[in-house]
N, C-alpha and C. Protein backbone atom coordinates (compact mmCIF):
# COMPACT_ATOMS: atom_id res chain seq x y z
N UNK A 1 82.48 81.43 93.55
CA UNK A 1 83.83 81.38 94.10
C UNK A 1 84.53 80.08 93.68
N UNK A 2 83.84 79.04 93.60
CA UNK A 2 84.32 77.88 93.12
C UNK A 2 84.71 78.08 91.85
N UNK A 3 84.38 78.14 90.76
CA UNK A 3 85.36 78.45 89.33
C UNK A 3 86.41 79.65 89.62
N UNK A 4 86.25 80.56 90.06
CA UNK A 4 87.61 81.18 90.71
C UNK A 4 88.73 80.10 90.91
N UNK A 5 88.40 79.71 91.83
CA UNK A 5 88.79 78.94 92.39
C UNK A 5 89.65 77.81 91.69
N UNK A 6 88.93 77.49 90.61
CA UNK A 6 89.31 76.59 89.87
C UNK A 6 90.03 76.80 88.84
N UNK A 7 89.91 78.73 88.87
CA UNK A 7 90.75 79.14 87.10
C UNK A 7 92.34 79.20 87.77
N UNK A 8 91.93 80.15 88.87
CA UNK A 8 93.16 80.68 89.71
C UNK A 8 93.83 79.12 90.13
N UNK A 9 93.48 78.00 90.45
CA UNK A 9 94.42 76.77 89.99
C UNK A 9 95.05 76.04 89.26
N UNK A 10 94.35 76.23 87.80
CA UNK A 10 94.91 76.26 86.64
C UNK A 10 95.70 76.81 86.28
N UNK A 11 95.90 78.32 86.32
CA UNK A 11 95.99 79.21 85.68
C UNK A 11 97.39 78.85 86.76
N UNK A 12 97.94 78.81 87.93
CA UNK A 12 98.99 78.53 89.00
C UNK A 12 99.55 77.53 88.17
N UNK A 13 99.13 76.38 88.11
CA UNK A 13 99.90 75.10 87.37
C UNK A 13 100.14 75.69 86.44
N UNK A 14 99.35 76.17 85.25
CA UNK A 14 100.26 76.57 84.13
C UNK A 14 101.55 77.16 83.89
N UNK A 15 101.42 78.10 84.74
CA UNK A 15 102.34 79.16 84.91
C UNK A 15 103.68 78.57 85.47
N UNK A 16 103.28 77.74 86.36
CA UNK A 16 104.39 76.99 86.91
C UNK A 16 105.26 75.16 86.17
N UNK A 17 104.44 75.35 85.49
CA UNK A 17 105.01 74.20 84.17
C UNK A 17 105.51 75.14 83.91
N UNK A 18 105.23 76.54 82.95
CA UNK A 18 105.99 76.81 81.88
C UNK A 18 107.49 77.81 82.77
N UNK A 19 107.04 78.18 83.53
CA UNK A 19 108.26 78.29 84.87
C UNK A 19 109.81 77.09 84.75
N UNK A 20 109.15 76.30 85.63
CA UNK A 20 109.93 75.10 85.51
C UNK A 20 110.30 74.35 84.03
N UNK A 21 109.42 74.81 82.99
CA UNK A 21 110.10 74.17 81.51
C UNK A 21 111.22 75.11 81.11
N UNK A 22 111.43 76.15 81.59
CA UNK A 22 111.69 77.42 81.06
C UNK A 22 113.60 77.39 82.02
N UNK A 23 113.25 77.19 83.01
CA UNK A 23 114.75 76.92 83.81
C UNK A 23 114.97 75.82 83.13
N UNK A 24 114.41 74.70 83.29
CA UNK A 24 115.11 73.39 82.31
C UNK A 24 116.06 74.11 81.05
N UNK A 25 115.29 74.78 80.47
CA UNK A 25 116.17 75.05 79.34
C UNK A 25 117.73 75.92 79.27
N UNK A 26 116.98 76.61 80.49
CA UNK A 26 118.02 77.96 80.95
C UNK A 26 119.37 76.69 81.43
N UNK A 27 119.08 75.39 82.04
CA UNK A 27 119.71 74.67 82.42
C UNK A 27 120.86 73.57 81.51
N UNK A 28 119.80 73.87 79.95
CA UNK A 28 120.43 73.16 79.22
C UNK A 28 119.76 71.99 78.66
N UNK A 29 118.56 71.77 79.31
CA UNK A 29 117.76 70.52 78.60
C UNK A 29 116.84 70.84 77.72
N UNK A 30 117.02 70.47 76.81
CA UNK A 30 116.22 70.98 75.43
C UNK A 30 114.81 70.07 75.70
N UNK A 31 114.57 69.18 76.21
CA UNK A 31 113.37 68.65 76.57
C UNK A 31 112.34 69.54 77.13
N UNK A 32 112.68 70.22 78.01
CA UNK A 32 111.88 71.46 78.57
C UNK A 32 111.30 70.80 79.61
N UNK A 33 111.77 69.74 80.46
CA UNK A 33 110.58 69.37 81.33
C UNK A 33 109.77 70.41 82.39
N UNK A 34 108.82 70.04 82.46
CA UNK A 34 108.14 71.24 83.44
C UNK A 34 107.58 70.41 84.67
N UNK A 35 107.77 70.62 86.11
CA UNK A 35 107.06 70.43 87.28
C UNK A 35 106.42 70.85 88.17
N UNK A 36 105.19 70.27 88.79
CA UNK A 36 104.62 70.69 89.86
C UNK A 36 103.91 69.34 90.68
N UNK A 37 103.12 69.99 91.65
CA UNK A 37 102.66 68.77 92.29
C UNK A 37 101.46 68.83 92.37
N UNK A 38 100.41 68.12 92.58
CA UNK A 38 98.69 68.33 93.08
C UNK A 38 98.74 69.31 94.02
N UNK A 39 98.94 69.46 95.08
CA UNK A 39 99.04 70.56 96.07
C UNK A 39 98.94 71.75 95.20
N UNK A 40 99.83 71.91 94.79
CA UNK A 40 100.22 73.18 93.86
C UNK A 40 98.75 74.08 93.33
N UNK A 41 97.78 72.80 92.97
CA UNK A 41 96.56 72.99 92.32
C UNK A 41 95.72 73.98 93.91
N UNK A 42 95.49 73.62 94.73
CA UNK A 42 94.76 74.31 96.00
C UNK A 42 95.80 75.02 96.67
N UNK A 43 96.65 75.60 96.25
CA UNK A 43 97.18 76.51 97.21
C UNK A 43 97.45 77.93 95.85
N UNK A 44 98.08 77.12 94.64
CA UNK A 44 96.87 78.73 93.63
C UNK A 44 95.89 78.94 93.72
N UNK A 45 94.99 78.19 93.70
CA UNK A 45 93.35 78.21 94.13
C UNK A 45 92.98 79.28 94.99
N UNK A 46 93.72 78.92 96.18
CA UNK A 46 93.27 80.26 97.19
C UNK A 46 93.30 81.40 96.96
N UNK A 47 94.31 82.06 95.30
CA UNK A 47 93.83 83.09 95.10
C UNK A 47 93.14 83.77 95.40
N UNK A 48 91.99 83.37 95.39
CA UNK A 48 90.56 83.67 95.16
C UNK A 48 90.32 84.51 96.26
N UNK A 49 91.01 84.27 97.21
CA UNK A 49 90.82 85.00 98.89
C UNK A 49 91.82 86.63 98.65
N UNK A 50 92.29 86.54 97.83
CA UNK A 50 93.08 87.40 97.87
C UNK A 50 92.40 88.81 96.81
N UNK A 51 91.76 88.17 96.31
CA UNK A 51 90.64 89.77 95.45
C UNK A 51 90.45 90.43 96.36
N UNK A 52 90.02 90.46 97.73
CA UNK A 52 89.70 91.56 98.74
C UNK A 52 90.71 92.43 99.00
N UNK A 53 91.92 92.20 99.03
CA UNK A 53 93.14 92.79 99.30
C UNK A 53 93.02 93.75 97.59
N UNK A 54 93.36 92.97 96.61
CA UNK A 54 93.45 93.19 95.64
C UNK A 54 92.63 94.65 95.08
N UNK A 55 91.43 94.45 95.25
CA UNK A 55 90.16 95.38 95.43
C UNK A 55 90.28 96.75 96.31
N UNK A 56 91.11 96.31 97.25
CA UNK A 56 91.70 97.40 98.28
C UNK A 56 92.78 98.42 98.16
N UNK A 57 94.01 97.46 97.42
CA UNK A 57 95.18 98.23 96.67
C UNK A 57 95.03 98.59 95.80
N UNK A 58 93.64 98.47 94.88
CA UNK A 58 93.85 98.58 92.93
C UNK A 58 94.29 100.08 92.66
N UNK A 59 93.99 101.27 93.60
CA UNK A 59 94.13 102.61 92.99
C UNK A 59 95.83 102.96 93.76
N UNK A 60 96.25 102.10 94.41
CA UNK A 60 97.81 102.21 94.79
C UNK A 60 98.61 101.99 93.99
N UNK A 61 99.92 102.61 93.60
CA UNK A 61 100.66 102.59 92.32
C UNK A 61 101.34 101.11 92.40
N UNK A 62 102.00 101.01 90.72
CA UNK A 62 101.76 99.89 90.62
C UNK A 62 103.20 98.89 91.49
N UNK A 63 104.26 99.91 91.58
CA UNK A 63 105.28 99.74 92.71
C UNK A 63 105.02 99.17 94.04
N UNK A 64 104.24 99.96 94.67
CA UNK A 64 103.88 99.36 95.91
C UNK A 64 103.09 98.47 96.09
N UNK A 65 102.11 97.84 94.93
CA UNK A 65 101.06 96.60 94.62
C UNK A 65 102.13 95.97 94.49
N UNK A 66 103.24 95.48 93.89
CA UNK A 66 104.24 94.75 93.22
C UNK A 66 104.52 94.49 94.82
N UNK A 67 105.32 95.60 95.36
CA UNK A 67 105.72 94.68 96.54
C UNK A 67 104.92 94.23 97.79
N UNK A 68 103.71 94.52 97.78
CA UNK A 68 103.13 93.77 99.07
C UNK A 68 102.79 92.74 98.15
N UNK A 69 102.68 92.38 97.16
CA UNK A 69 102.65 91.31 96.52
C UNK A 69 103.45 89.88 97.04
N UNK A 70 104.61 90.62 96.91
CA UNK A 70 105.72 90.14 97.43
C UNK A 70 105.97 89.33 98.22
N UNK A 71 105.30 90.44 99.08
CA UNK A 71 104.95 89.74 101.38
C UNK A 71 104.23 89.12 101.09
N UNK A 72 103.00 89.01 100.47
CA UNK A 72 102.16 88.48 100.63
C UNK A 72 102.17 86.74 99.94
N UNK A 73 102.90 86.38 98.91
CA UNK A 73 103.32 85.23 98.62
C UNK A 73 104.21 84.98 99.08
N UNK A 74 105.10 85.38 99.56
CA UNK A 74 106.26 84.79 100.39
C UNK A 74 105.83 84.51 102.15
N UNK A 75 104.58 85.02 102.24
CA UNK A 75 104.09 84.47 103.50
C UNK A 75 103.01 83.34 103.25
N UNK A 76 102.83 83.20 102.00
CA UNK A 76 101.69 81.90 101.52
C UNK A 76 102.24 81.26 101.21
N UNK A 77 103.66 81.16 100.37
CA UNK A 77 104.64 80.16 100.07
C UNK A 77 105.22 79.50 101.43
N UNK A 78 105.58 80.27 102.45
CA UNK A 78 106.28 80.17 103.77
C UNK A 78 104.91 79.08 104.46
N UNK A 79 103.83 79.99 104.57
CA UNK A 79 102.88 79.22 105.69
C UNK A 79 102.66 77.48 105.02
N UNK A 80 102.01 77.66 103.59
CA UNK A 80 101.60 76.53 102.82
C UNK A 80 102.98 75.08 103.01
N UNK A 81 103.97 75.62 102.51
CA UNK A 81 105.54 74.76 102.40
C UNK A 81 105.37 74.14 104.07
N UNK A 82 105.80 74.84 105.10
CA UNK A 82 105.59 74.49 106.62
C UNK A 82 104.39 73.29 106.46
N UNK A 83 103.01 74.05 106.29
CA UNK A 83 101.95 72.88 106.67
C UNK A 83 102.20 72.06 105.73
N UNK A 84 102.58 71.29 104.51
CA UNK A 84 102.88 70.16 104.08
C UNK A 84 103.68 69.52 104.54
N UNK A 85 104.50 70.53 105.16
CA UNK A 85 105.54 69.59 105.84
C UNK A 85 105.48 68.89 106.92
N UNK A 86 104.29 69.43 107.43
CA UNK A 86 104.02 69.45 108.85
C UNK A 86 103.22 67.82 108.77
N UNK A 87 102.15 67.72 107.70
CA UNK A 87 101.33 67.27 107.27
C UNK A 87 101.47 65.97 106.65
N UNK A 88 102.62 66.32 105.83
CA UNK A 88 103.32 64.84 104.93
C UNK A 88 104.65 64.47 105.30
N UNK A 89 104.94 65.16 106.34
CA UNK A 89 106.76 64.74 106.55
C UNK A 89 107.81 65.29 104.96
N UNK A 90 107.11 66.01 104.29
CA UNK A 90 108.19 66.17 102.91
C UNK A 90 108.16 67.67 102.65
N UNK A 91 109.18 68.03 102.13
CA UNK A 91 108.83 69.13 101.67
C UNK A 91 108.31 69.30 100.07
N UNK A 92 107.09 70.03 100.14
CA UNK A 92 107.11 70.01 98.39
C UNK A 92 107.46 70.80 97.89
N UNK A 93 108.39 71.90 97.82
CA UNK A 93 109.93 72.61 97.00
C UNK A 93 110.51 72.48 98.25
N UNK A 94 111.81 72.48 98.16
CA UNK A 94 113.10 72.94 98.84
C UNK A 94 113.85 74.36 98.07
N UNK A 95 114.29 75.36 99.02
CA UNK A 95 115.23 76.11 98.09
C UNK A 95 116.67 75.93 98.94
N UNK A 96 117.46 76.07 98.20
CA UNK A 96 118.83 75.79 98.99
C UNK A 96 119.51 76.46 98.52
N UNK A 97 119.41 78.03 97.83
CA UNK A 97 120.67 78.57 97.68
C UNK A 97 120.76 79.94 99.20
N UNK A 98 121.54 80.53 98.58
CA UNK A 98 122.13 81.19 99.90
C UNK A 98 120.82 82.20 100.46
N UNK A 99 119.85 82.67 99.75
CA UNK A 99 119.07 83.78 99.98
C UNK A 99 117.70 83.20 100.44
N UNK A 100 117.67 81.47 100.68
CA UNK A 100 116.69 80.56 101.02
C UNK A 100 116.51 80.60 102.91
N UNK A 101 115.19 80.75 103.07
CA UNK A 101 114.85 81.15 104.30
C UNK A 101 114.11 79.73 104.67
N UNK A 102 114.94 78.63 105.45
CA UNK A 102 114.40 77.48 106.40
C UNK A 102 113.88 76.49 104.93
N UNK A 103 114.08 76.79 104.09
CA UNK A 103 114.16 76.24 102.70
C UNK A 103 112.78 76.56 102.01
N UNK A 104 112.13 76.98 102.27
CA UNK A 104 110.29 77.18 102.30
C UNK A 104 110.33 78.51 101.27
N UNK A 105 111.17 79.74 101.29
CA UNK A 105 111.06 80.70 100.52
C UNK A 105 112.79 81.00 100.01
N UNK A 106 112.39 81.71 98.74
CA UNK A 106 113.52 82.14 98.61
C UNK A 106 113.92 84.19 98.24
N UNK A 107 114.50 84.71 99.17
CA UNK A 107 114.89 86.36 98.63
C UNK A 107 114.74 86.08 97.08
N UNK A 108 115.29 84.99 96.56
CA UNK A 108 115.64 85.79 94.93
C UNK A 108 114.57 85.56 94.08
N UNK A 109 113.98 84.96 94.58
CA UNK A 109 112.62 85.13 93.91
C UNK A 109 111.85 86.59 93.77
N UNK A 110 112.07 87.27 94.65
CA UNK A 110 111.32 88.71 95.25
C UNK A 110 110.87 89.24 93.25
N UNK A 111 112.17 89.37 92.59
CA UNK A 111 110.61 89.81 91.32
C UNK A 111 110.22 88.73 90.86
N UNK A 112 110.28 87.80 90.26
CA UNK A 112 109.19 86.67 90.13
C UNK A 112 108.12 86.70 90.31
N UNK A 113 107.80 86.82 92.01
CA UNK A 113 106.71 87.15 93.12
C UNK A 113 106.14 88.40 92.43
N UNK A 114 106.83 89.70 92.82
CA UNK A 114 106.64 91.09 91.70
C UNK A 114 105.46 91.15 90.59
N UNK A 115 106.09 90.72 89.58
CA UNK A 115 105.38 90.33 88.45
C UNK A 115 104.10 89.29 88.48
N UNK A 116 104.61 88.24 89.15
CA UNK A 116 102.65 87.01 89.53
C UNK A 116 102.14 88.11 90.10
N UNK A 117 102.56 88.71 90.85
CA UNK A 117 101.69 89.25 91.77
C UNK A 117 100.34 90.35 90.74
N UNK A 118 101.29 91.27 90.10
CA UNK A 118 100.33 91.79 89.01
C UNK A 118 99.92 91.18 87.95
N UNK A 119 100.11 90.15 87.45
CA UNK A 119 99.55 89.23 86.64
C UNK A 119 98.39 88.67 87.51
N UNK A 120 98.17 88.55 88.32
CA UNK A 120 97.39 88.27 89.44
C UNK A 120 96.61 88.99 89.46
N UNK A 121 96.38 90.60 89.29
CA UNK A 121 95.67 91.43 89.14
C UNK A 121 95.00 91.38 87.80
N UNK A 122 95.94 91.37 87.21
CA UNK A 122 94.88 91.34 85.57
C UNK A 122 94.28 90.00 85.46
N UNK A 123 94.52 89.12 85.63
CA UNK A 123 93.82 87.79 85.76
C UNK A 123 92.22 88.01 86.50
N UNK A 124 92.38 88.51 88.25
CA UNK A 124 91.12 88.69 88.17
C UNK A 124 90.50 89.82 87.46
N UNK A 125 90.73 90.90 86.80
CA UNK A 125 90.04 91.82 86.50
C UNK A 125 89.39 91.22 85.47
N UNK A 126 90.03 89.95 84.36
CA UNK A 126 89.34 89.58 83.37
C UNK A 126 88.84 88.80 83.99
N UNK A 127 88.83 87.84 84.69
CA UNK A 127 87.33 87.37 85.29
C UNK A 127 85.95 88.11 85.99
N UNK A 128 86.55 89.21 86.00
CA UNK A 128 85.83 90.31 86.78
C UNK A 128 84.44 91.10 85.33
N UNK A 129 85.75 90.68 84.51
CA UNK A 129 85.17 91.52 83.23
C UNK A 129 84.49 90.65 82.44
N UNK A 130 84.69 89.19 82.44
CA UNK A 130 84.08 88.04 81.88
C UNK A 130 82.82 87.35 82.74
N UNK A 131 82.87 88.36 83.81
CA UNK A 131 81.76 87.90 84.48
C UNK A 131 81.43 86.39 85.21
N UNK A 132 82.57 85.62 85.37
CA UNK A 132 82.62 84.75 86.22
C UNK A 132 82.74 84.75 87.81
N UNK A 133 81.96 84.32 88.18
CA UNK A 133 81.66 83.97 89.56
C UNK A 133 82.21 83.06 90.28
């Protein structure tokens, strides 16, 4: 569970550099900067808790995997954002446009979420299939 653990944190930061390099540009900065924080690293991590669910929905179409996907990071984004806050006095994202809920999640994210969410699936299946533990 620990290298799980450890891909599904990687594999979060990555995704979320090239995320955040990727709006930079959409923004206009040809630099591409990309951000995240240490946190970021153990709260992809926990993935790993989430194969049981995963394992549970796999023969449910791929529509309705997409959106409990959905709930389901927007209640890990929601819970995680709160306890740092709770924890460090800061928030580590803010969202502030109009569809931003207590600043912790945002509606317009909903496919973003969508899509990780099944990328999420094939991720573990190739660890599943690569035989890591």
């Amino acid at each position: 569970m620990f290298k799980r653990f450890f891909f599904y944190g990687l594999a979060g930061w990555g995704i979320e550099m090239v995320w955040t390099g990727m709006h930079s540009l959409v923004g206009g900065d040809l630099t591409l900067p990309g951000q995240s924080n240490l946190w970021m690293f153990f709260i992809y991590g926990c993935a790993v808790f989430l194969e049981p669910l995963h394992d549970a929905i796999s023969r449910w179409s791929w529509l309705v995997r997409g959106l409990i996907w959905v709930v389901v990071i927007w209640c890990i984004e929601y819970a995680s954002g709160l306890l740092l806050y709770k924890v460090l006095g800061a928030y580590p994202w803010y969202y502030s446009d109009k569809l931003a809920i207590n600043g912790l999640i945002t509606l317009a994210y909903a496919p973003a979420w969508f899509v990780a969410g099944l990328i999420f699936e094939r991720f573990h299946r190739s660890l599943d299939a690569y035989g890591i533990a």
